[in-house]
PDB file of N, CA and C in Angstrom:
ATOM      1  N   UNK A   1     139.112 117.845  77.015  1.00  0.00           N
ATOM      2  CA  UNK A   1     139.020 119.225  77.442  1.00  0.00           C
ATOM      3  C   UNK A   1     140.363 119.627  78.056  1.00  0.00           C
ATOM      4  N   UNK A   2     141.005 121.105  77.820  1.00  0.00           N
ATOM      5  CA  UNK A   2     141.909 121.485  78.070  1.00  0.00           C
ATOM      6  C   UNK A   2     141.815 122.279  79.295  1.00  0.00           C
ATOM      7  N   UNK A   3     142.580 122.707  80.294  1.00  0.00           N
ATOM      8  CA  UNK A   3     142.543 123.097  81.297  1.00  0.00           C
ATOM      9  C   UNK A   3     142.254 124.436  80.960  1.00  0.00           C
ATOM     10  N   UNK A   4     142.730 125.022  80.282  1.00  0.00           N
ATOM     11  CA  UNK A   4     142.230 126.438  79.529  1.00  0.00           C
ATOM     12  C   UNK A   4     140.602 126.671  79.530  1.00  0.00           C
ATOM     13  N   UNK A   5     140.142 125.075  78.581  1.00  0.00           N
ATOM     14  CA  UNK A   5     138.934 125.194  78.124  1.00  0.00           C
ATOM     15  C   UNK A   5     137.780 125.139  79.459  1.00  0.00           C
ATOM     16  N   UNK A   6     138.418 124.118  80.268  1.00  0.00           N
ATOM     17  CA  UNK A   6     137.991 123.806  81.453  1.00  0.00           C
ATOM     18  C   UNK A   6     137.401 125.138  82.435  1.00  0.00           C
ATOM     19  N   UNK A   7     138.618 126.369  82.249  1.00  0.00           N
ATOM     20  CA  UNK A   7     138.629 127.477  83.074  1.00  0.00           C
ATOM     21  C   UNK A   7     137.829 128.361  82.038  1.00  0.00           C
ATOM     22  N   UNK A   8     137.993 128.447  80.919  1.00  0.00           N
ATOM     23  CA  UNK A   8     136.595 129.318  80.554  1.00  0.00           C
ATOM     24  C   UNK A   8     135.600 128.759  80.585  1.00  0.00           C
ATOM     25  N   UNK A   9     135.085 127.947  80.061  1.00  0.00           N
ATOM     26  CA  UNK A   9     133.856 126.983  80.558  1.00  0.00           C
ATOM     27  C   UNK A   9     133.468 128.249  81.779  1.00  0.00           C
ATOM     28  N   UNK A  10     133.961 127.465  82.791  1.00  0.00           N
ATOM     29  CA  UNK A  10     133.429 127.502  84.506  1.00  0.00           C
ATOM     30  C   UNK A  10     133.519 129.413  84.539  1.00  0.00           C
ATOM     31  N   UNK A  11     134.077 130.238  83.470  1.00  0.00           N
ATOM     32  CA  UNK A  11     134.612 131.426  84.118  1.00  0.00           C
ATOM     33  C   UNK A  11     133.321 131.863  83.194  1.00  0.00           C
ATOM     34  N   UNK A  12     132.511 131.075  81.853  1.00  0.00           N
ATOM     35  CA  UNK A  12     130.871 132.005  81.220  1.00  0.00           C
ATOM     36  C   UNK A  12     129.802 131.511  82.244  1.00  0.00           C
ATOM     37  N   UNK A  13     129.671 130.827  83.630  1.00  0.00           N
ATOM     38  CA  UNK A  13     128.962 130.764  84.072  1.00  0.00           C
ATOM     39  C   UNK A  13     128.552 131.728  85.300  1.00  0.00           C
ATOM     40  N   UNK A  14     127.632 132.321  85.617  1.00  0.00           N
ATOM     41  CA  UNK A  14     126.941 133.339  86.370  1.00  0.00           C
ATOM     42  C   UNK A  14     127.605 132.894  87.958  1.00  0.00           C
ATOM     43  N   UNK A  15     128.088 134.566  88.116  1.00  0.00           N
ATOM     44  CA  UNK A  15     128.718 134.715  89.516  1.00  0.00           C
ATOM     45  C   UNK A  15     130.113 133.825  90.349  1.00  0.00           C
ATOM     46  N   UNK A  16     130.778 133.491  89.365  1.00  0.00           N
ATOM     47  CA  UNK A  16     131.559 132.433  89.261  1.00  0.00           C
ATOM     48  C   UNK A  16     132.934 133.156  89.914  1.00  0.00           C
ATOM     49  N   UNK A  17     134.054 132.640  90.776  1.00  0.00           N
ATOM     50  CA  UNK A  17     135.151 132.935  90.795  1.00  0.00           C
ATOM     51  C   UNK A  17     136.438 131.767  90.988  1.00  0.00           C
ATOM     52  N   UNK A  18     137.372 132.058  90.367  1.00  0.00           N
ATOM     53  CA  UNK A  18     138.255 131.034  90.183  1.00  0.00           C
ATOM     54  C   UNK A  18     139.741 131.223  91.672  1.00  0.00           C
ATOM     55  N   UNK A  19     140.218 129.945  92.224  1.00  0.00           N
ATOM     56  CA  UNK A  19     141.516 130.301  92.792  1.00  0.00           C
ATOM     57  C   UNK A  19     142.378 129.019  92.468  1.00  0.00           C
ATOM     58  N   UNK A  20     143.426 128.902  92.290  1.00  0.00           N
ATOM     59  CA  UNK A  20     144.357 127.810  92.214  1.00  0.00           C
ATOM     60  C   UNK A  20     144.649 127.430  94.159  1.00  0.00           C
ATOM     61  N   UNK A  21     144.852 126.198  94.320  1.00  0.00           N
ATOM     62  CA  UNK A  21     144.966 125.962  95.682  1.00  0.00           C
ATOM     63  C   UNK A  21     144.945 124.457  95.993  1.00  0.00           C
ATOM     64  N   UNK A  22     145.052 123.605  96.640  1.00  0.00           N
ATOM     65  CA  UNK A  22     145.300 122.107  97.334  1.00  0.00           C
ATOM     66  C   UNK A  22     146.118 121.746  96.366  1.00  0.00           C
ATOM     67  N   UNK A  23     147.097 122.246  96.099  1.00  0.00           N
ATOM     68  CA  UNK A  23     148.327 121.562  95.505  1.00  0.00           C
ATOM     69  C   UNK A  23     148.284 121.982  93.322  1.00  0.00           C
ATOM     70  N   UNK A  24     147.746 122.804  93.624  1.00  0.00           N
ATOM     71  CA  UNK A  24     147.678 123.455  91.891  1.00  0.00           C
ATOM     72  C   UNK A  24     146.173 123.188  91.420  1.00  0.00           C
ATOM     73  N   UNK A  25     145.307 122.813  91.917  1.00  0.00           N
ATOM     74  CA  UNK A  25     144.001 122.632  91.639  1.00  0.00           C
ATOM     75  C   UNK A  25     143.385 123.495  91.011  1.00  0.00           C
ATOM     76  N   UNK A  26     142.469 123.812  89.943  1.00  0.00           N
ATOM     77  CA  UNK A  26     142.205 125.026  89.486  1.00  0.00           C
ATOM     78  C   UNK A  26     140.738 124.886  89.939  1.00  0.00           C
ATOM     79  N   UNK A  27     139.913 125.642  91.061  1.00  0.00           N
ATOM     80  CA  UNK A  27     138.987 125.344  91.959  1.00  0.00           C
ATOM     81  C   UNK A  27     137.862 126.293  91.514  1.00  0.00           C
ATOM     82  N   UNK A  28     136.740 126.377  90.929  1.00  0.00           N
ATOM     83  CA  UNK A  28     135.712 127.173  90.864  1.00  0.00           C
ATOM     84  C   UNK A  28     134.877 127.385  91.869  1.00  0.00           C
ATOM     85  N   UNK A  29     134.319 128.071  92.312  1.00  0.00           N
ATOM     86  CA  UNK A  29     133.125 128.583  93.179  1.00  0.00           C
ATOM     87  C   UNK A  29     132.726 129.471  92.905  1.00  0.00           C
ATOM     88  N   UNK A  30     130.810 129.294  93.237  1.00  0.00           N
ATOM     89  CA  UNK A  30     129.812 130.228  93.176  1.00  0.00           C
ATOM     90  C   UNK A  30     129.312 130.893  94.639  1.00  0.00           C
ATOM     91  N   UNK A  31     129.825 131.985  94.399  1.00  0.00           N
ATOM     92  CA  UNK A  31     129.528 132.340  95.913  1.00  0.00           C
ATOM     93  C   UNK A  31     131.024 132.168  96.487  1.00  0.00           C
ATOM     94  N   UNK A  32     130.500 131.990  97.772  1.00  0.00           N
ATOM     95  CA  UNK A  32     132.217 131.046  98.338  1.00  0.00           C
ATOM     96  C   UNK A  32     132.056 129.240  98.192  1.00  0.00           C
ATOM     97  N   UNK A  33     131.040 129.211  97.832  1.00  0.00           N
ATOM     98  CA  UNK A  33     130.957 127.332  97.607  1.00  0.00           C
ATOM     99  C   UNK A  33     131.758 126.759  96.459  1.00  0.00           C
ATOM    100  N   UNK A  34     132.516 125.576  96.631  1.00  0.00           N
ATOM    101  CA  UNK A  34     132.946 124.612  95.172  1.00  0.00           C
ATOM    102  C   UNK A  34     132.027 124.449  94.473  1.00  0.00           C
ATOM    103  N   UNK A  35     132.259 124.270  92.970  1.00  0.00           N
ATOM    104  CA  UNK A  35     131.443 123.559  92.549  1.00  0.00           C
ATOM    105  C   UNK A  35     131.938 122.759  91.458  1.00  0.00           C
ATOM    106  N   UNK A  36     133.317 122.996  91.339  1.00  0.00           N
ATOM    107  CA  UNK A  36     134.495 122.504  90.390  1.00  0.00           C
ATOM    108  C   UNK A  36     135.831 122.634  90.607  1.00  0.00           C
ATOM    109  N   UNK A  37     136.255 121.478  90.667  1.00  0.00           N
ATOM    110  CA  UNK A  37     138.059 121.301  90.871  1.00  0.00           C
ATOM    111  C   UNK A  37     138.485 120.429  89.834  1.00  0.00           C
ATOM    112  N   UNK A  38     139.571 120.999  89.465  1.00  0.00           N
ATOM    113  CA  UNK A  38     140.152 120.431  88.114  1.00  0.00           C
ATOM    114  C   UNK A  38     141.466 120.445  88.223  1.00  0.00           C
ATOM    115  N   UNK A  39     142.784 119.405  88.096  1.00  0.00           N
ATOM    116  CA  UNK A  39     144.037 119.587  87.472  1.00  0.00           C
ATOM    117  C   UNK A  39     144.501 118.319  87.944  1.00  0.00           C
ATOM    118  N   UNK A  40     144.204 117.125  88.475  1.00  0.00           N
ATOM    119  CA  UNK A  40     145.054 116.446  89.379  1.00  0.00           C
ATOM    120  C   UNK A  40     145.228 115.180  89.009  1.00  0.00           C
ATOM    121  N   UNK A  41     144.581 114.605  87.261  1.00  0.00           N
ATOM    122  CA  UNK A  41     144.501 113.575  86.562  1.00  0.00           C
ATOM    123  C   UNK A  41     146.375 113.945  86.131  1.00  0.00           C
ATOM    124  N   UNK A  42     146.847 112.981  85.516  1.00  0.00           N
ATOM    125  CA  UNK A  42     148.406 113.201  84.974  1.00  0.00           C
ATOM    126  C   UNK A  42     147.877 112.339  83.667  1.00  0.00           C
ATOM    127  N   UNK A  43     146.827 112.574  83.020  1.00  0.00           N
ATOM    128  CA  UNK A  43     146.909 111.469  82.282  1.00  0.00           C
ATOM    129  C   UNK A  43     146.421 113.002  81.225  1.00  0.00           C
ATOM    130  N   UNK A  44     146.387 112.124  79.429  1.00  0.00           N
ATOM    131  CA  UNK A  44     146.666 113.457  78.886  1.00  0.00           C
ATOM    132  C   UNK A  44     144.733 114.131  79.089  1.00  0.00           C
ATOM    133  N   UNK A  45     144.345 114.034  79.273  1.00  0.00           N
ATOM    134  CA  UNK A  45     142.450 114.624  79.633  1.00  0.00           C
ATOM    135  C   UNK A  45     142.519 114.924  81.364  1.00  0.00           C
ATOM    136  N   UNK A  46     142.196 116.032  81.269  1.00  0.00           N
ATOM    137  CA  UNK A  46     141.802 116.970  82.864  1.00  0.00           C
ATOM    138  C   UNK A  46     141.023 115.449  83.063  1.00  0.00           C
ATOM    139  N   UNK A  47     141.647 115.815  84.699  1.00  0.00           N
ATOM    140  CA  UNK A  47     140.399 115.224  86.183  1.00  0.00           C
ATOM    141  C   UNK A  47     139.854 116.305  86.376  1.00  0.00           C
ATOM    142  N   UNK A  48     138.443 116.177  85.964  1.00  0.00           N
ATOM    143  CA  UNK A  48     137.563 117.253  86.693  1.00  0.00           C
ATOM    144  C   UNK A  48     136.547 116.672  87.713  1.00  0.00           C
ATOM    145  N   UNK A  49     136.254 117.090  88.709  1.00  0.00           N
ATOM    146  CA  UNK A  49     135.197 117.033  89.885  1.00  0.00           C
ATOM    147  C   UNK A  49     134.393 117.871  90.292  1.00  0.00           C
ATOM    148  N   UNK A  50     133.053 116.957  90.299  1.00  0.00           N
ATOM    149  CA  UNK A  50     131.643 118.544  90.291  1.00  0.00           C
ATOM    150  C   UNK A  50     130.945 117.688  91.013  1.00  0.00           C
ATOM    151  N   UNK A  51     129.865 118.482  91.703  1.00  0.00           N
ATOM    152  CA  UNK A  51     128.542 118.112  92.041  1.00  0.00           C
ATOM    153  C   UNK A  51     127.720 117.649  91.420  1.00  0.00           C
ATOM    154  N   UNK A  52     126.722 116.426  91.777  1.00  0.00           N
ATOM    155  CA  UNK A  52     125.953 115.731  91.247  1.00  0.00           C
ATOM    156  C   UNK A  52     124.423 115.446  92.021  1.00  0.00           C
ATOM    157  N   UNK A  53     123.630 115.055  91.018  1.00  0.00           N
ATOM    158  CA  UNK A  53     122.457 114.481  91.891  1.00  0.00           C
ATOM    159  C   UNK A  53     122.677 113.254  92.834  1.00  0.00           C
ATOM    160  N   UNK A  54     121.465 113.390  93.444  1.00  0.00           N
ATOM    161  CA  UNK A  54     121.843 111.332  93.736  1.00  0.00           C
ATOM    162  C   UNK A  54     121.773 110.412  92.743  1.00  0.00           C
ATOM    163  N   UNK A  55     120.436 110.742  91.425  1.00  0.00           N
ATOM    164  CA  UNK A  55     120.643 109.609  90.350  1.00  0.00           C
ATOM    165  C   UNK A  55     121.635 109.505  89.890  1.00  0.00           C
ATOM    166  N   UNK A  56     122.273 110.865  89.577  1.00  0.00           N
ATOM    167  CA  UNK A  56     123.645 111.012  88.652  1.00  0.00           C
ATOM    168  C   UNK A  56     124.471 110.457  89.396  1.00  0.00           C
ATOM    169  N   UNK A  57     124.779 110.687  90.641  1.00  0.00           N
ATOM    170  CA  UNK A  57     125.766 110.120  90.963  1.00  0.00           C
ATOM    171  C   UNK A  57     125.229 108.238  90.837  1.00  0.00           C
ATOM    172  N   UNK A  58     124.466 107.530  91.525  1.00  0.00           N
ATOM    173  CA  UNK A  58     124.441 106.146  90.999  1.00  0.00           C
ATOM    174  C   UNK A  58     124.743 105.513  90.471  1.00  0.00           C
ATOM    175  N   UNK A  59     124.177 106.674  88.984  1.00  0.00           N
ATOM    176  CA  UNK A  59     125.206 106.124  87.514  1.00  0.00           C
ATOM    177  C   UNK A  59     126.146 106.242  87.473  1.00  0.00           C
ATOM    178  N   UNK A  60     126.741 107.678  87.515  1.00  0.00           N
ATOM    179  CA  UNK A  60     127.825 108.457  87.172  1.00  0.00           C
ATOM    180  C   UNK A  60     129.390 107.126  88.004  1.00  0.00           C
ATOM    181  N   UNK A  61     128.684 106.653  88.880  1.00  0.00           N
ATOM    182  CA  UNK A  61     129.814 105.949  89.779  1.00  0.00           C
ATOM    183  C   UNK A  61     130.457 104.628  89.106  1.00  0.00           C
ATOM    184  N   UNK A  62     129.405 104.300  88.454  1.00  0.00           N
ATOM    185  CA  UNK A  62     129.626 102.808  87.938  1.00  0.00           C
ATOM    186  C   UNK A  62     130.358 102.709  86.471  1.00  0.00           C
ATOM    187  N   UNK A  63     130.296 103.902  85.681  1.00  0.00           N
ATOM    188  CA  UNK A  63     130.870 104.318  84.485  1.00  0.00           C
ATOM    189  C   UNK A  63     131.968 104.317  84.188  1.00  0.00           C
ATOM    190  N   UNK A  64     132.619 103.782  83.281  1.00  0.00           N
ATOM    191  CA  UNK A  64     134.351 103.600  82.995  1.00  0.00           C
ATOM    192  C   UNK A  64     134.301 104.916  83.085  1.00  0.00           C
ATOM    193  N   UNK A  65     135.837 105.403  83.431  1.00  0.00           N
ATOM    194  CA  UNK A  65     136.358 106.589  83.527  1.00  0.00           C
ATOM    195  C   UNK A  65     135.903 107.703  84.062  1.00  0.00           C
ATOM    196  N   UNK A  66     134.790 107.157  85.249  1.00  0.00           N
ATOM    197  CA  UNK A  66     134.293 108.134  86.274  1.00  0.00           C
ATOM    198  C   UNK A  66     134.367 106.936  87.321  1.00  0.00           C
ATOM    199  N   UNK A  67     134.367 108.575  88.646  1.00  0.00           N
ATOM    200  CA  UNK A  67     134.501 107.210  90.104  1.00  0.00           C
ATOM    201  C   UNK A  67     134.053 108.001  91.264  1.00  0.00           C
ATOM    202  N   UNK A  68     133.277 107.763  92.299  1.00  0.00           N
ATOM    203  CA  UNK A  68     133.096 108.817  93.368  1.00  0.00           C
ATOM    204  C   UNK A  68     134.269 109.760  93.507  1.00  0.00           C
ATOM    205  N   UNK A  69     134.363 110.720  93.882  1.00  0.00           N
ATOM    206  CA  UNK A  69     135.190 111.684  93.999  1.00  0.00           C
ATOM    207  C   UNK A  69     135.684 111.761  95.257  1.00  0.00           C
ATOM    208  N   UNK A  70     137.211 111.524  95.348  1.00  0.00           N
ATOM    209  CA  UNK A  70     138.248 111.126  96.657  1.00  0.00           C
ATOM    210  C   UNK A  70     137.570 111.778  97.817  1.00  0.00           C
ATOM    211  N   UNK A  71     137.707 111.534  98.917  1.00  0.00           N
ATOM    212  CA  UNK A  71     137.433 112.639 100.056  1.00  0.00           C
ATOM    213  C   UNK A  71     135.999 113.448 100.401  1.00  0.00           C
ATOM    214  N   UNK A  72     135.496 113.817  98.725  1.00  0.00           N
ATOM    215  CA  UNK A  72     134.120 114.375  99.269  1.00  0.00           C
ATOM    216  C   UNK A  72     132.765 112.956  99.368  1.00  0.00           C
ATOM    217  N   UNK A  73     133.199 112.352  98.676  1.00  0.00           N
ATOM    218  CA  UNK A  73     132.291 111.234  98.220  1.00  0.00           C
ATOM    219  C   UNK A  73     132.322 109.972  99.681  1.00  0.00           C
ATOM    220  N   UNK A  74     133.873 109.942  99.754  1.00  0.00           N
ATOM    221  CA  UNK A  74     133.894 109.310 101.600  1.00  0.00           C
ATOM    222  C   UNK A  74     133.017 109.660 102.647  1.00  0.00           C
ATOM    223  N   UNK A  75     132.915 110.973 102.323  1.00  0.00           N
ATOM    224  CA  UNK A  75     132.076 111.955 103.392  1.00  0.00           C
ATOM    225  C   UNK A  75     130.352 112.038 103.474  1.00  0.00           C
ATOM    226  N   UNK A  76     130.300 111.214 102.150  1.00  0.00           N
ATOM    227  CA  UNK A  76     128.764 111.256 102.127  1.00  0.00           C
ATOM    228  C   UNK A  76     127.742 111.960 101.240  1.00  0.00           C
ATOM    229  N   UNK A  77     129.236 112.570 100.290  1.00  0.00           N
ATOM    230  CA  UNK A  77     128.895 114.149  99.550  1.00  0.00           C
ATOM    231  C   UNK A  77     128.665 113.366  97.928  1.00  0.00           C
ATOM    232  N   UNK A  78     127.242 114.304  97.140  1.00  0.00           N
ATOM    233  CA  UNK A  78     127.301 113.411  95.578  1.00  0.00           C
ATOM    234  C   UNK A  78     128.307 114.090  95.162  1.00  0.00           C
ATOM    235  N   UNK A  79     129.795 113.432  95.031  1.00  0.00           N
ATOM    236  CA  UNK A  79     130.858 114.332  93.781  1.00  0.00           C
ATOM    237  C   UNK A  79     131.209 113.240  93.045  1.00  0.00           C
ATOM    238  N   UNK A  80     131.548 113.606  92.028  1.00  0.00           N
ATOM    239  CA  UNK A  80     132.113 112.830  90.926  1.00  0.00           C
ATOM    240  C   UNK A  80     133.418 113.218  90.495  1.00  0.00           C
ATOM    241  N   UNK A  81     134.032 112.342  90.338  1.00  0.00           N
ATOM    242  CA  UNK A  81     135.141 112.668  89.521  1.00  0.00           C
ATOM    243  C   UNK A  81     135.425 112.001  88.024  1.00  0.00           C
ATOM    244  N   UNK A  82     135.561 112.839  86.897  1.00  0.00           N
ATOM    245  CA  UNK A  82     135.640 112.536  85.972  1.00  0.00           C
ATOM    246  C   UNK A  82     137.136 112.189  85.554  1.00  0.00           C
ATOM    247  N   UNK A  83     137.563 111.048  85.384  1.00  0.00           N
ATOM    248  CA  UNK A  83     139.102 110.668  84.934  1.00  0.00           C
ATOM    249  C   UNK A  83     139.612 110.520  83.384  1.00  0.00           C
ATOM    250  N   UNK A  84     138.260 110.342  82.435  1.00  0.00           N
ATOM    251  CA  UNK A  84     138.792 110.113  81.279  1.00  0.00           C
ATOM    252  C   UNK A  84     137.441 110.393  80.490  1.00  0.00           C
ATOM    253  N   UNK A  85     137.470 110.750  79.408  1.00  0.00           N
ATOM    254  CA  UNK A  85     136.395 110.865  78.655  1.00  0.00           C
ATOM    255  C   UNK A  85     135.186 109.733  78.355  1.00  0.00           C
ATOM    256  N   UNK A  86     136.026 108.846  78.368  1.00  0.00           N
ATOM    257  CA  UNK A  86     135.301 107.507  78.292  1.00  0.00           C
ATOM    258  C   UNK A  86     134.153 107.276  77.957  1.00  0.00           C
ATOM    259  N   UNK A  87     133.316 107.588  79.286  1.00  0.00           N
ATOM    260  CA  UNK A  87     131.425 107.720  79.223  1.00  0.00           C
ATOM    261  C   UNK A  87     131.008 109.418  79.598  1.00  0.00           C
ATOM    262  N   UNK A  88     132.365 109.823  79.814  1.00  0.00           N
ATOM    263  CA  UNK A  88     131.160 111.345  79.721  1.00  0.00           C
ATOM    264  C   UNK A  88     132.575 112.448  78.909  1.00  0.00           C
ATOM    265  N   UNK A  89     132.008 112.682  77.672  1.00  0.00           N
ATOM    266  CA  UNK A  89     132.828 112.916  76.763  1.00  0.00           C
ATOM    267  C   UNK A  89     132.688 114.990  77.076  1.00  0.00           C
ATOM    268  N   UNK A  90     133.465 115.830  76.699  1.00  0.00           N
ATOM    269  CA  UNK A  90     133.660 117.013  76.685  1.00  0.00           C
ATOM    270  C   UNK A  90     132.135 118.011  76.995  1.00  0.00           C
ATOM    271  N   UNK A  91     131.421 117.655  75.801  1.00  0.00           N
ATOM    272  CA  UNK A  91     130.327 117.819  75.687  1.00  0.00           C
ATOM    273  C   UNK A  91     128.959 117.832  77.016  1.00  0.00           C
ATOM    274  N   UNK A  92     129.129 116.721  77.544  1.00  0.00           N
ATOM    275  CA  UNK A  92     128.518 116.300  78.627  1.00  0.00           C
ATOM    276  C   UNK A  92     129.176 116.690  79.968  1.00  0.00           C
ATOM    277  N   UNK A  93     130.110 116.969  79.686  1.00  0.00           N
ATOM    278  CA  UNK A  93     131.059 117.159  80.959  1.00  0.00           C
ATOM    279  C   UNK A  93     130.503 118.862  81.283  1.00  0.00           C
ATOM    280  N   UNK A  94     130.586 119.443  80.425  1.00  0.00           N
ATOM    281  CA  UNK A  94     130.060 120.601  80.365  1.00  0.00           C
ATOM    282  C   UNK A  94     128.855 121.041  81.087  1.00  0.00           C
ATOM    283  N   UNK A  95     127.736 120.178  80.023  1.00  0.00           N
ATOM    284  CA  UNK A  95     126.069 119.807  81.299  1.00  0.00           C
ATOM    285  C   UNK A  95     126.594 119.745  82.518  1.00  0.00           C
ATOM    286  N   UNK A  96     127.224 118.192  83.129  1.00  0.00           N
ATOM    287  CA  UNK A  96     127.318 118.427  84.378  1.00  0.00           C
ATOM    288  C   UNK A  96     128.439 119.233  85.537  1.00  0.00           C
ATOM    289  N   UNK A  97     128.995 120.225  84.693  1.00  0.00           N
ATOM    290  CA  UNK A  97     129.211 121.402  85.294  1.00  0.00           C
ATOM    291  C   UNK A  97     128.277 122.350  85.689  1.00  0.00           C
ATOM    292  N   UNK A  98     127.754 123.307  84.500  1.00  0.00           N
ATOM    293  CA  UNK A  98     126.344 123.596  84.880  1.00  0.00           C
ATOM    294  C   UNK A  98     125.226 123.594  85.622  1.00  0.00           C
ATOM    295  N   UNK A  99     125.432 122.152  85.644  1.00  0.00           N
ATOM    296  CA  UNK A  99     124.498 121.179  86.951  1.00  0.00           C
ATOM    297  C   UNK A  99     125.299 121.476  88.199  1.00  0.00           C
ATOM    298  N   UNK A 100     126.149 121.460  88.375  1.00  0.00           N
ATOM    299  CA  UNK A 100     126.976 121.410  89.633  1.00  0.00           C
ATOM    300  C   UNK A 100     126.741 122.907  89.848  1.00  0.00           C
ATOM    301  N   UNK A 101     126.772 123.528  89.154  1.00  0.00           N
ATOM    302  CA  UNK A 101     126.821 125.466  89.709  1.00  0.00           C
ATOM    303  C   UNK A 101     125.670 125.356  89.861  1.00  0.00           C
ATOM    304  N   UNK A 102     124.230 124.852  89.149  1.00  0.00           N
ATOM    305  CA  UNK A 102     123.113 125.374  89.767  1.00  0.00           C
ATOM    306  C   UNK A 102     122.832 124.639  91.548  1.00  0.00           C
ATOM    307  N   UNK A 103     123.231 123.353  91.397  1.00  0.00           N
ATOM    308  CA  UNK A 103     123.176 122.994  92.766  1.00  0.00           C
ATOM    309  C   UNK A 103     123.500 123.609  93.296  1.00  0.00           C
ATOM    310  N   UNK A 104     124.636 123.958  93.441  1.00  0.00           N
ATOM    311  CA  UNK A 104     125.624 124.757  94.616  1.00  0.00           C
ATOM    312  C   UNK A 104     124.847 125.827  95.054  1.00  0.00           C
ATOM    313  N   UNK A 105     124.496 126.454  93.777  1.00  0.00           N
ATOM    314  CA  UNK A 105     124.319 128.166  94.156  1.00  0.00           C
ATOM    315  C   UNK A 105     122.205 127.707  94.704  1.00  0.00           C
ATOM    316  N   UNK A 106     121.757 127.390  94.421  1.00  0.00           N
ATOM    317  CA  UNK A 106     120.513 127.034  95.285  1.00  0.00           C
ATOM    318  C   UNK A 106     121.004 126.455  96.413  1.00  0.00           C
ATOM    319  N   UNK A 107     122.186 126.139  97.392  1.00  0.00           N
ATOM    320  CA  UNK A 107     122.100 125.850  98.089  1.00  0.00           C
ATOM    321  C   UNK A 107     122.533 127.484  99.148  1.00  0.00           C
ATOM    322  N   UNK A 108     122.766 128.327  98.469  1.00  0.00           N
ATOM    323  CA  UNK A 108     123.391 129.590  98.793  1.00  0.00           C
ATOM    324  C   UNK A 108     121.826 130.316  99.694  1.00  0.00           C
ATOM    325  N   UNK A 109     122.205 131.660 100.493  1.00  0.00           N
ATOM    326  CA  UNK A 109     121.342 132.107 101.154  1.00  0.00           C
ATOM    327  C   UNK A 109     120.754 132.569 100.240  1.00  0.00           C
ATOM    328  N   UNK A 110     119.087 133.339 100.317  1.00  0.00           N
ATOM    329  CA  UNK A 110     118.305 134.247  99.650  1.00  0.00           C
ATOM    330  C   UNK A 110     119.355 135.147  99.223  1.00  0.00           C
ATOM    331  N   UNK A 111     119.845 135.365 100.340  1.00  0.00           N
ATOM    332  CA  UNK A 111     120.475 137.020 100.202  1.00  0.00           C
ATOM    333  C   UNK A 111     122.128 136.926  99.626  1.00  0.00           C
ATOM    334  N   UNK A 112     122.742 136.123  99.988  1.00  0.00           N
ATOM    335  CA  UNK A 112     123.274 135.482  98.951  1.00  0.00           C
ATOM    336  C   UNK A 112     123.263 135.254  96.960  1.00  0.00           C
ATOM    337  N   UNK A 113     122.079 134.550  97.278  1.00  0.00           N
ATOM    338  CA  UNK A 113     121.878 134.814  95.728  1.00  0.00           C
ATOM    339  C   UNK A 113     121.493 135.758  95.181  1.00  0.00           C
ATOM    340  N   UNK A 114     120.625 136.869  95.673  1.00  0.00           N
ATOM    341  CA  UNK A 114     120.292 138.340  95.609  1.00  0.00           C
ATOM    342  C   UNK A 114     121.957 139.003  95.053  1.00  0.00           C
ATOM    343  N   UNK A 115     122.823 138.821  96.203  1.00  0.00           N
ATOM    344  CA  UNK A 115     123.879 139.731  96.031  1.00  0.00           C
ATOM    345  C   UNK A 115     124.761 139.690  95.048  1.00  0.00           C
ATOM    346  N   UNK A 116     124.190 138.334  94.235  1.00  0.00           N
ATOM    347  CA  UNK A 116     125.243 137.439  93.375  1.00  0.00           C
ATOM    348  C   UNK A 116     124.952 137.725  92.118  1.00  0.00           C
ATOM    349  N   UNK A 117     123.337 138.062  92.344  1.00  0.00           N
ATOM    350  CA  UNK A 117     122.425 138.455  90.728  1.00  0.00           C
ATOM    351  C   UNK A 117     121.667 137.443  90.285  1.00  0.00           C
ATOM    352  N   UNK A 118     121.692 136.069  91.382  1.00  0.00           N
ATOM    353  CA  UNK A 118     121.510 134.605  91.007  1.00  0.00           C
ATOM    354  C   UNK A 118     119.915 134.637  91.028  1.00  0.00           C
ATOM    355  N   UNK A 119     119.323 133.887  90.317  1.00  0.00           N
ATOM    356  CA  UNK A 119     118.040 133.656  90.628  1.00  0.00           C
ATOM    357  C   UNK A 119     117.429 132.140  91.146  1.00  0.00           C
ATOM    358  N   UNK A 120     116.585 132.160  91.744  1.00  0.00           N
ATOM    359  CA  UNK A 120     116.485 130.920  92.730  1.00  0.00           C
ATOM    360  C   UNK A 120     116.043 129.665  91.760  1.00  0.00           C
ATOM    361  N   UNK A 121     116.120 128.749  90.773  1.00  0.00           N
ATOM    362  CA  UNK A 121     115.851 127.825  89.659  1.00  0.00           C
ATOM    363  C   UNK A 121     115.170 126.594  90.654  1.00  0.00           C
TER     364      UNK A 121
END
């Protein structure tokens, strides 16, 4: 996935806004919450990092070319970081984007998601 592809991806999903920031990061949020940071792999496939379940993350951790996600994952937080296609190929990476915006945004106020157009899933 291309960083392009990466940013439309995250830019057809509901109530979504994008900022570049922590050093060129291309950062999605729903609402004012993360729910995707992408740019900081140097290898030729985006590092992307999203929100996860707890199962997902379990798995998601132990998988070549995925690894808890620096800093949020220290903290106690399910993130993942995806480093290489390896075990979660373009396709899938996608799902658990998706997944990561619906978490996020159910974690948002009523009124919040009201204002957003979001509906409570």
């Amino acid at each position: 996935m291309t960083l392009d592809e990466y940013n439309a991806f995250c830019a057809s999903l509901p109530a979504t806004s994008h900022v570049v920031q922590w050093g060129g990061a291309h950062v999605w949020k729903v609402g004012d919450k993360v729910f995707a940071v992408a740019g900081w792999n140097e290898g030729e496939l985006l590092g992307v990092t999203f929100k996860v379940s707890e199962l997902a993350f379990d798995i998601l951790r132990e998988q070549p070319g995925c690894r808890p996600a620096p800093y949020l994952a220290s903290r106690g937080m399910k993130w993942i970081q995806r480093q290489t296609g390896e075990s979660v190929d373009d396709a899938a990476l996608c799902d658990y984007l998706r997944e990561s915006h619906g978490l996020v945004a159910a974690k948002l106020t009523r009124k919040a998601r009201a204002d957003l157009g979001l509906k409570r899933e």
